[in-house]
Protein backbone atom coordinates (compact mmCIF):
# COMPACT_ATOMS: atom_id res chain seq x y z
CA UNK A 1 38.75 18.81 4.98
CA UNK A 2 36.81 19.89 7.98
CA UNK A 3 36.69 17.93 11.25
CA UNK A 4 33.19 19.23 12.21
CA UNK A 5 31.36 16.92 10.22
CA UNK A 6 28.04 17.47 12.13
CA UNK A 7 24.38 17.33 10.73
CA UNK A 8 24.24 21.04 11.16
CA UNK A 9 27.87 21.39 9.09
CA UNK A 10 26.31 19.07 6.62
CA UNK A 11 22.83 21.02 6.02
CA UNK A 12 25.03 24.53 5.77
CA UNK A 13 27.45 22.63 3.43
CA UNK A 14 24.76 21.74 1.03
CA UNK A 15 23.10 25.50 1.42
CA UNK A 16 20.18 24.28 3.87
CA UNK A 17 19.47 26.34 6.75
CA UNK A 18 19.68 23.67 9.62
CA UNK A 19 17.18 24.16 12.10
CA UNK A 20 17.37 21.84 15.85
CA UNK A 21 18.46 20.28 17.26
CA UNK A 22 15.53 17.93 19.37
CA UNK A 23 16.49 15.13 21.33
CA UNK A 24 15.96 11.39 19.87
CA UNK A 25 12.35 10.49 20.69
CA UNK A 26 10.95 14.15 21.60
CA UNK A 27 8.69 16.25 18.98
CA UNK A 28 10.67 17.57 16.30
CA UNK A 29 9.25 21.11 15.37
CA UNK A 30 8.36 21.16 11.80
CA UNK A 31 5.61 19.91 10.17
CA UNK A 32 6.09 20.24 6.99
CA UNK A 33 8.32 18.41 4.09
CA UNK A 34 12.18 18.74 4.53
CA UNK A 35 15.27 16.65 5.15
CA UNK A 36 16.00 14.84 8.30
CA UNK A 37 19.18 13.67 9.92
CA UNK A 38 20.29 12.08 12.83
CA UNK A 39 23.72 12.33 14.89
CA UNK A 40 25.71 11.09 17.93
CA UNK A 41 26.60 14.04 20.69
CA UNK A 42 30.59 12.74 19.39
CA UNK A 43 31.75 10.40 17.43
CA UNK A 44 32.43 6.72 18.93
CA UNK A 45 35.26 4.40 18.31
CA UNK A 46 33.30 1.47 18.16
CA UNK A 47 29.06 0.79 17.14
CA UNK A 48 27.76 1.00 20.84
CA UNK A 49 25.22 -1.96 19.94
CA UNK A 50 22.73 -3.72 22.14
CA UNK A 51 23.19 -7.58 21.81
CA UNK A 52 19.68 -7.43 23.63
CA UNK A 53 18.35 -5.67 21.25
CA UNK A 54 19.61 -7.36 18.16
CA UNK A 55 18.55 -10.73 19.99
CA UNK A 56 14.56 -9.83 20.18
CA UNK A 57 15.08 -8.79 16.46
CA UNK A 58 16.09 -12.21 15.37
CA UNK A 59 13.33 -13.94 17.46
CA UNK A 60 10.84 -11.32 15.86
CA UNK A 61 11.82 -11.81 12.60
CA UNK A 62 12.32 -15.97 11.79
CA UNK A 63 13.02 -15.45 8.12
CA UNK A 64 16.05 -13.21 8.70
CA UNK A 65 18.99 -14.77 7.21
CA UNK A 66 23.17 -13.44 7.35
CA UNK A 67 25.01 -14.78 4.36
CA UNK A 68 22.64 -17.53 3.37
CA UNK A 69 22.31 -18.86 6.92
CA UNK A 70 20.33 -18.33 10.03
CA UNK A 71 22.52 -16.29 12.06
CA UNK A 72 23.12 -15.97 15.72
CA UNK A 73 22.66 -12.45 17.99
CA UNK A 74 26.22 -12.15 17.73
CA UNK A 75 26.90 -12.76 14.22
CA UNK A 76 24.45 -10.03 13.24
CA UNK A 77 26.03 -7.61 15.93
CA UNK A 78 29.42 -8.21 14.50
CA UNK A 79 28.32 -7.51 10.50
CA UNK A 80 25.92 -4.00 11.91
CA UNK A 81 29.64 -3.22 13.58
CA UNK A 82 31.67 -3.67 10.34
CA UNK A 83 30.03 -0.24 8.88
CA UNK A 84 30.73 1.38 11.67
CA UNK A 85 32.51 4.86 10.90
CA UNK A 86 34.40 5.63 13.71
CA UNK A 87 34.53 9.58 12.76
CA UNK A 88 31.23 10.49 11.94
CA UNK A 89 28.45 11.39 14.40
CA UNK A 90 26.09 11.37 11.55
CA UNK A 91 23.55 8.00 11.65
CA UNK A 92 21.39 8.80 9.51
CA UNK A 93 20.56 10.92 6.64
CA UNK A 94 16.85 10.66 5.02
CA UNK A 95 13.72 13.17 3.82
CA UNK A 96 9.87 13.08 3.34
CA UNK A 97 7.52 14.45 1.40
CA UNK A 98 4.79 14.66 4.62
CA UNK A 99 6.02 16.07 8.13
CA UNK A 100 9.66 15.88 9.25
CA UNK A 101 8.04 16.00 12.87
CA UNK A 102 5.77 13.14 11.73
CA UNK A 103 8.26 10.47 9.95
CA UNK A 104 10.76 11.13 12.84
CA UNK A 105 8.85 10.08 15.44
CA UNK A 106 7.28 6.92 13.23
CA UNK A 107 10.63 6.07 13.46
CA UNK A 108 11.44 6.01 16.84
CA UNK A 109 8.61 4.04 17.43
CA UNK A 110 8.98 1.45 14.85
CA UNK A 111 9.96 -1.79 16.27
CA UNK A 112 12.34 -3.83 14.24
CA UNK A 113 10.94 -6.04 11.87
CA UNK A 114 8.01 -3.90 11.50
CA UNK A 115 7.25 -2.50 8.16
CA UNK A 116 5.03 0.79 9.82
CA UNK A 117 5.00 2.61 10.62
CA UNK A 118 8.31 3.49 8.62
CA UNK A 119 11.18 1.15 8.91
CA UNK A 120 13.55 3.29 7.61
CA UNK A 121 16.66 3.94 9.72
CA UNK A 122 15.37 0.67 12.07
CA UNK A 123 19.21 0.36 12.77
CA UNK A 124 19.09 3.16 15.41
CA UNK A 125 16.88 0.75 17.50
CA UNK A 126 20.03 -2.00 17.89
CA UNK A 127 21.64 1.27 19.72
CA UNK A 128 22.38 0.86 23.39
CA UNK A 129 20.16 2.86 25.13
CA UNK A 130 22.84 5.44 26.99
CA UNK A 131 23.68 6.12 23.74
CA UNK A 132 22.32 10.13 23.23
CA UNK A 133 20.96 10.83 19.82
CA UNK A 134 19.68 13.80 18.37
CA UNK A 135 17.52 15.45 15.46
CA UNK A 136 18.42 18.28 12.93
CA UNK A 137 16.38 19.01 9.88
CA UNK A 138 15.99 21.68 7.15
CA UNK A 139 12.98 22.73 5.01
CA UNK A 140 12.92 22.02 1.35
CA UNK A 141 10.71 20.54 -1.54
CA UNK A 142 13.46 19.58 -3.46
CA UNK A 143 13.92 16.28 -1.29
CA UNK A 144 15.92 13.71 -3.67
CA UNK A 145 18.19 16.13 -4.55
CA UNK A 146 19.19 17.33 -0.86
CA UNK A 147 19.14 14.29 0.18
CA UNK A 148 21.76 13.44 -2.37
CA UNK A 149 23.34 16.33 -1.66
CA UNK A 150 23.63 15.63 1.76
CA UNK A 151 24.97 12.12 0.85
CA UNK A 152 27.73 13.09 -0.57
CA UNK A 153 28.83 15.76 1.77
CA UNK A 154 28.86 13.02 4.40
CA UNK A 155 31.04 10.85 2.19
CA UNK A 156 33.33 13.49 1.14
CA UNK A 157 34.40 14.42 4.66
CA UNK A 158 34.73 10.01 5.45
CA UNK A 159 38.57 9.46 5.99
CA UNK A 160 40.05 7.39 4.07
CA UNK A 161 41.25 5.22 6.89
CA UNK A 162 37.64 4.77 7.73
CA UNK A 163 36.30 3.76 4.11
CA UNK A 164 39.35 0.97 4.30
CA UNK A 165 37.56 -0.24 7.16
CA UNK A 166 34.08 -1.01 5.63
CA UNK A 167 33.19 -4.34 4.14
CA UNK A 168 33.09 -2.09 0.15
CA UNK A 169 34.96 1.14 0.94
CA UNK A 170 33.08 2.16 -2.30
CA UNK A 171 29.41 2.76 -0.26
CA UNK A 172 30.11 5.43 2.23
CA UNK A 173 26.67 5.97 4.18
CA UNK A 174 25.61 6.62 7.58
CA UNK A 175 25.53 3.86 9.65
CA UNK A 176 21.77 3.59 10.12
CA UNK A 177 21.39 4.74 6.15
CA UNK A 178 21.20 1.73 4.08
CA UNK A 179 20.63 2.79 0.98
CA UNK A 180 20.49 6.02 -1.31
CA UNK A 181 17.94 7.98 -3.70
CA UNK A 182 20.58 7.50 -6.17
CA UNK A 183 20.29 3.51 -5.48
CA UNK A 184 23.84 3.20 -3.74
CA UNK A 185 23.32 0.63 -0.89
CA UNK A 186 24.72 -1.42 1.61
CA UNK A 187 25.43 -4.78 1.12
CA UNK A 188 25.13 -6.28 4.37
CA UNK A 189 24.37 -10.18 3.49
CA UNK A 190 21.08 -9.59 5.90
CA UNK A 191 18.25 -10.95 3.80
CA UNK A 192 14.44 -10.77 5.05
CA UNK A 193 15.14 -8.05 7.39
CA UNK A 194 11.51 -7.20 7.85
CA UNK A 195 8.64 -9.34 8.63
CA UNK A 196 6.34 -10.02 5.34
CA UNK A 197 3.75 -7.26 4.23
CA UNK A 198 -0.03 -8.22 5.85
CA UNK A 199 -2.36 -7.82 2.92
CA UNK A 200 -6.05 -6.79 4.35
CA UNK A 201 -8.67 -8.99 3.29
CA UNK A 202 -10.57 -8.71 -0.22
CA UNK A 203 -13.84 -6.92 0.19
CA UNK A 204 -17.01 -8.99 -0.17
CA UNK A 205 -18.68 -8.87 -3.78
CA UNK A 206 -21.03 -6.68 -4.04
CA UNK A 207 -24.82 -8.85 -4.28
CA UNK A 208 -27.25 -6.44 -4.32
CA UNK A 209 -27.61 -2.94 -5.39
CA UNK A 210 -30.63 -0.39 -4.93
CA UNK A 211 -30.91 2.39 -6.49
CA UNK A 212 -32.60 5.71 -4.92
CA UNK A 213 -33.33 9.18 -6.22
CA UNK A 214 -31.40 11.99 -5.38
CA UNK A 215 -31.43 13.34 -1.67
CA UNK A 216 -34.06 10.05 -1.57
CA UNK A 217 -31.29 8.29 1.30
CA UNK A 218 -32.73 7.77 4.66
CA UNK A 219 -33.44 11.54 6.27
CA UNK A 220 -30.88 13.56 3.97
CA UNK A 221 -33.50 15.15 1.82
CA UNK A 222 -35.35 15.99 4.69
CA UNK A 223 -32.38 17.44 6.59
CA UNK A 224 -30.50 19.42 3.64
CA UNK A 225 -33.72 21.37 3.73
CA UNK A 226 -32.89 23.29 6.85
CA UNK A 227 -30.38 25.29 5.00
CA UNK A 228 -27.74 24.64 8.00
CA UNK A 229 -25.58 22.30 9.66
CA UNK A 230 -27.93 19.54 11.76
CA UNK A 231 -26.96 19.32 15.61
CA UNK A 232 -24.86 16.32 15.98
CA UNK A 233 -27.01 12.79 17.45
CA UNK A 234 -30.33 15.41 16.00
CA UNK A 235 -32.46 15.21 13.25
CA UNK A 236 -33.42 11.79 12.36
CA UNK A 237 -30.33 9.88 13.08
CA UNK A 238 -26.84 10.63 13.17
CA UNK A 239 -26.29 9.33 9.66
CA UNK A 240 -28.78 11.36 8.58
CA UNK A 241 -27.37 14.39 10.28
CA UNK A 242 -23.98 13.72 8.64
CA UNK A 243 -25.59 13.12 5.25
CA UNK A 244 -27.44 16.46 5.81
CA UNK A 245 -23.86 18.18 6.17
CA UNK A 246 -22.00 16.02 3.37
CA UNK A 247 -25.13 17.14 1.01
CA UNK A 248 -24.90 20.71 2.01
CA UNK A 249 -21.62 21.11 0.15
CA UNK A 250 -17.87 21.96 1.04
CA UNK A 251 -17.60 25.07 2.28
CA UNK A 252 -13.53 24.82 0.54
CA UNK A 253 -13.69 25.79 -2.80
CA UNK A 254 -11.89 23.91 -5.87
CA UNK A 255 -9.34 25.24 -7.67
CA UNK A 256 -10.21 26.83 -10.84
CA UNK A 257 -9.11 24.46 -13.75
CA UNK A 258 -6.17 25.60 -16.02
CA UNK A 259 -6.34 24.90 -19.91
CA UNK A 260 -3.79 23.97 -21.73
CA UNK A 261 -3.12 23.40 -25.62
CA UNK A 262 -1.26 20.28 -26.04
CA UNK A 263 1.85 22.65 -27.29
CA UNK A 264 1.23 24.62 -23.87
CA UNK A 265 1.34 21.94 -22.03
CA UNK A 266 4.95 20.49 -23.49
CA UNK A 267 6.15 23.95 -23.38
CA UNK A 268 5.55 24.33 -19.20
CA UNK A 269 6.57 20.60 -18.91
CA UNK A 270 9.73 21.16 -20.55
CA UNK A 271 10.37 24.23 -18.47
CA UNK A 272 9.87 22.66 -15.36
CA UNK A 273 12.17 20.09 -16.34
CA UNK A 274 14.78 22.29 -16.96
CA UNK A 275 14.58 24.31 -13.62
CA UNK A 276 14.67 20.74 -11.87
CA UNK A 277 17.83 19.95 -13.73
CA UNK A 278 19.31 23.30 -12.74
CA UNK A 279 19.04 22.62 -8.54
CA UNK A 280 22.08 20.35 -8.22
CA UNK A 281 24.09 23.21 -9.95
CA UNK A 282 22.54 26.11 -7.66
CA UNK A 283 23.22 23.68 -4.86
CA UNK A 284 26.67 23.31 -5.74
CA UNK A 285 27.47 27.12 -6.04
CA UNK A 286 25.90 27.82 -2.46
CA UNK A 287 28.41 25.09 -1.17
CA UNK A 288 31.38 26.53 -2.67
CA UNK A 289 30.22 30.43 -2.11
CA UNK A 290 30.39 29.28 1.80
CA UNK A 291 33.50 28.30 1.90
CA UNK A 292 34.86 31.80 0.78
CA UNK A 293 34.62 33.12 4.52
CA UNK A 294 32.31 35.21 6.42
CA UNK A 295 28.43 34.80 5.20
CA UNK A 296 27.58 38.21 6.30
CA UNK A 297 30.27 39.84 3.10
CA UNK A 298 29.69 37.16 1.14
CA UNK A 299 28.17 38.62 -1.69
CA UNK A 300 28.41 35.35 -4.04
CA UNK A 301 26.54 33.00 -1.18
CA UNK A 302 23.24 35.33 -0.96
CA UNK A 303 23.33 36.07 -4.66
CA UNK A 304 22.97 32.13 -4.94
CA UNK A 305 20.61 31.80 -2.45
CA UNK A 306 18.41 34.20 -3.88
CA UNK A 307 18.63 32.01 -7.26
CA UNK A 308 17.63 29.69 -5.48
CA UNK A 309 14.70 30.89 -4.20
CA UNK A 310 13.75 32.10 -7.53
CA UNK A 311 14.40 28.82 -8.87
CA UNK A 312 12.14 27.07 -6.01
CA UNK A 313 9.32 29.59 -6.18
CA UNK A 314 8.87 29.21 -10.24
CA UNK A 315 9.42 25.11 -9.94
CA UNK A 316 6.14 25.69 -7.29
CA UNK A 317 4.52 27.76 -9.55
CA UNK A 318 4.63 24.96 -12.54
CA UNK A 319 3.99 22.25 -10.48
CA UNK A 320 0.84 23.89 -8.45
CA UNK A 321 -0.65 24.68 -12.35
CA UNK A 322 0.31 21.49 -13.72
CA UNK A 323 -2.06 19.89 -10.98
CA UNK A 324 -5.27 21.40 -12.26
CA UNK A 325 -4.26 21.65 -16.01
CA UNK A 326 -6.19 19.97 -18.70
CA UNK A 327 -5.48 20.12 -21.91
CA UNK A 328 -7.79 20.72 -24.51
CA UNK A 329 -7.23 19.74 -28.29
CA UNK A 330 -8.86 21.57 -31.66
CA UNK A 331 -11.68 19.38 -32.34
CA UNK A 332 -10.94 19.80 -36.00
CA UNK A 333 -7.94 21.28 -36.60
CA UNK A 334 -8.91 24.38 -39.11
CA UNK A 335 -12.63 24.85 -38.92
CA UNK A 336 -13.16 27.05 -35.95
CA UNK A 337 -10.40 29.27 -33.75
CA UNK A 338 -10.10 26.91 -31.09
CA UNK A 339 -7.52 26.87 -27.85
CA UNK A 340 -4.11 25.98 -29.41
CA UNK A 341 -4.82 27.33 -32.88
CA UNK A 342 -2.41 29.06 -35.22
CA UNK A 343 -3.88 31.98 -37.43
CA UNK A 344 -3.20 34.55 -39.60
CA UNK A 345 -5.06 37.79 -39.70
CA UNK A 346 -5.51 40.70 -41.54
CA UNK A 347 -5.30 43.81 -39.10
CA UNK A 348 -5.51 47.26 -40.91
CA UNK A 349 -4.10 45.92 -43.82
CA UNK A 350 -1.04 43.87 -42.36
CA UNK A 351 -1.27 40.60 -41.98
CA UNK A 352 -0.17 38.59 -39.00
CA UNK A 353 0.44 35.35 -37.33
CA UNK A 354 -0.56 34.59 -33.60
CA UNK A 355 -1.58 31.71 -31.30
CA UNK A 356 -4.99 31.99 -29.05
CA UNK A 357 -3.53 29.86 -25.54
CA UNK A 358 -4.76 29.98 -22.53
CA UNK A 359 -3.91 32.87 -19.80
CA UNK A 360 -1.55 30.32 -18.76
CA UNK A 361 0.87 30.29 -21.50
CA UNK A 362 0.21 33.80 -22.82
CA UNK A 363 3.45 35.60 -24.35
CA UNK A 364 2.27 38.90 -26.64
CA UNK A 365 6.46 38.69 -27.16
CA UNK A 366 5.81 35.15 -28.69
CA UNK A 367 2.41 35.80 -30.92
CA UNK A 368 0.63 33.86 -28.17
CA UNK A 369 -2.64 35.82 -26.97
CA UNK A 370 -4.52 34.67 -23.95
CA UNK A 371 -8.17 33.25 -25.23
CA UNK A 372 -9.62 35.59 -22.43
CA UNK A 373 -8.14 38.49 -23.38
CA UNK A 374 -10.68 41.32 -25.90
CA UNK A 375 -8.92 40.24 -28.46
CA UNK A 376 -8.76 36.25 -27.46
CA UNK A 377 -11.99 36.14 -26.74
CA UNK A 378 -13.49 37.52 -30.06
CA UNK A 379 -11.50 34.99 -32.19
CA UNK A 380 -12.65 31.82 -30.66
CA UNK A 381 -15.58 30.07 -32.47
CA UNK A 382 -14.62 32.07 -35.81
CA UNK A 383 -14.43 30.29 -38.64
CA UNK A 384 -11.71 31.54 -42.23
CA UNK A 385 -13.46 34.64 -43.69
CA UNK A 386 -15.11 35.72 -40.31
CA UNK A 387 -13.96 39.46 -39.86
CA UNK A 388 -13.89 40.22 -36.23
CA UNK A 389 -14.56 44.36 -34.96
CA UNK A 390 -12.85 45.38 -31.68
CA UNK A 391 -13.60 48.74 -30.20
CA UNK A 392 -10.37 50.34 -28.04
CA UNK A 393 -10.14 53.86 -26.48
CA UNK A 394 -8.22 54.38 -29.94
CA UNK A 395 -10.83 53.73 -32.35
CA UNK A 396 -11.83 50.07 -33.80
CA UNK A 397 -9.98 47.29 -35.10
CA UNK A 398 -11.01 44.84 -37.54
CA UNK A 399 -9.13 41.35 -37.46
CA UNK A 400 -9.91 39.66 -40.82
CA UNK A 401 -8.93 35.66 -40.31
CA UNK A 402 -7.48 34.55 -43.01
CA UNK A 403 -6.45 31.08 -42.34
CA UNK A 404 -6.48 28.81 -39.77
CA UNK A 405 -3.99 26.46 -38.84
């Protein structure tokens, strides 16, 4: 077992290129999704906790109970010292879908008991503050399944000595990290930790409504006339001149929408859940490929990297279509060639069997034609009987339909 169990060892362990590290408290430079962690400059014998601190935590929060019981400063200093792991710099382990750079630094200025802006890893507060701390982090949409990763690298490399120590050797965590994606957590007998969620106020009922004809609201027709942007505080009002705008249209276009047959759509589904399953296994061969020696010759480690960047580009690809799909259904299922249908044809005397999809799920290996394709696009609306001509560079084709499924 290694002794460098650093956040950077940890992130190369797990096949994450580690990127850092920033001081606790100064911007973190990435602003994009990714996996987080935490770490002392060494490891220390003992939690280096600020009874301070802890105190102003208790007064903040009067709810907080130890064990049942309202608990003194000390009492709760003791039980945050009892998962203490003596040879691990690591604190803290977490990930966010958002900005690293972003849920870092809500952290460090969360104050204990607060519920935002992020609570998470509120521990590192009850730190004296000579205590160093700083930031590593890695880049990756596959967040749970890092951050599990990264779990379990940490409590690999925990000695057993150490896990002896903890009040259940069985939950080996950092010590600001209280509980897993997995749903492994501490139990620390602190209850009511935060102060209770502030609900905002229900909205008035609604008493009167007025209708108006389009562009009718006060100044906008007049304003979208122009053709451009109004001057902001010009125009008739700054309302209106923001109206004017609003009416004037995005100048970001939409994203196309995908169709899908209902078949498509289970088919691409199914697919992306079987790439997802396939990451803890690509993970797991970039960990062992590392530990064969020199990255540089390591033929094994960039062969799995490369799967894995295959793997993360096509789980990308699914996921950005499945977010415009819709899926469109036969209205009646044999009447007309509709998206999703199943015919056979007649094509120069041989008959055949193909599926009109979308460009989506198109597969000419499969019998699956894209309904925008020459072809695609002459079959949909025909009814049984219908015999469809196609003129190629070759000559023509008739397509006689001769059932519709």
């Amino acid at each position: 077992m290694p002794d460098d169990r650093s956040a950077a060892t940890l992130l190369r362990e797990v096949g994450l290129m580690a990127d850092g590290p920033a001081l606790w408290g100064k911007p973190v430079r990435h602003a994009g999704p990714g996996v987080y962690l935490v770490e002392l400059n060494d490891p220390v014998a003992t939690a280096p906790t600020d009874l301070a601190a802890i105190g102003k935590w208790l007064e903040r929060v009067p709810d907080l109970r130890l064990d049942g019981e309202r608990p003194t400063s000390r009492d709760l200093q003791q039980r945050l010292g009892r998962w203490w792991l003596p040879s691990q710099p690591v604190l803290l382990i977490g990930s966010t879908a958002g900005s690293v750079a972003g849920r870092v630094a809500a952290i460090a200025r969360t104050v204990p008991g607060n519920r935002k802006p992020a609570a998470s890893g509120f521990w590192l507060h009850f730190l004296r503050s000579s205590v160093q701390l700083r930031v590593w982090w890695a880049s990756t949409d596959a967040l749970e399944e890092y951050e599990d990763a990264l779990l379990d690298a940490f409590a690999g490399g925990v000695p057993a000595e150490d896990r002896a120590t903890l009040p259940d050797p069985s939950v080996a965590l950092p010590w600001a990290t209280l509980r897993s994606p997995s749903g492994a957590h501490k139990a620390t007998g602190i209850t009511n930790p935060l102060l209770p969620e502030v609900r905002a106020p229900e909205p008035q009922p609604v008493t009167r409504i007025v209708d108006l004809p389009p562009a009718e609201a006060d100044g906008v027709r007049d304003e979208a006339k122009r053709g451009r942007r109004p001057a902001p505080g010009r125009g008739v009002g700054r309302v209106a001149a923001a109206a004017a705008y609003a009416a004037q249209g995005s100048p970001r276009k939409a994203p196309e929408p995908i169709y899908l047959s209902p078949e498509g759509l289970e088919r691409i589904e199914a697919e992306l859940a079987e790439l997802v399953a396939q990451r803890p296994e690509v993970i797991k061969r970039i960990a062992t490929a590392r530990e064969h020696g020199d990255l540089k010759e390591n033929a094994e480690y960039h062969a799995a990297r490369e799967e894995q960047g295959f793997l993360e580009g096509r789980i990308k690809s699914i996921e950005a279509k499945l977010k415009i799909a819709v899926v469109v259904a036969p209205t009646e299922r044999g009447a007309r060639v509709e998206l999703g249908a199943r015919i056979r044809v007649e094509v120069d005397g041989e008959e055949s069997r193909i599926q009109v999809v979308s460009s989506a799920e198109a597969s000419s290996r499969e019998g699956r034609i894209s309904s925008a394709s020459p072809v695609g696009a002459a079959l949909m609306g025909r009814s049984v009987g219908d015999i469809v001509t196609i003129r190629t560079p070759g000559g023509e084709i008739r397509y006689t339909i001769l059932e519709i499924e």
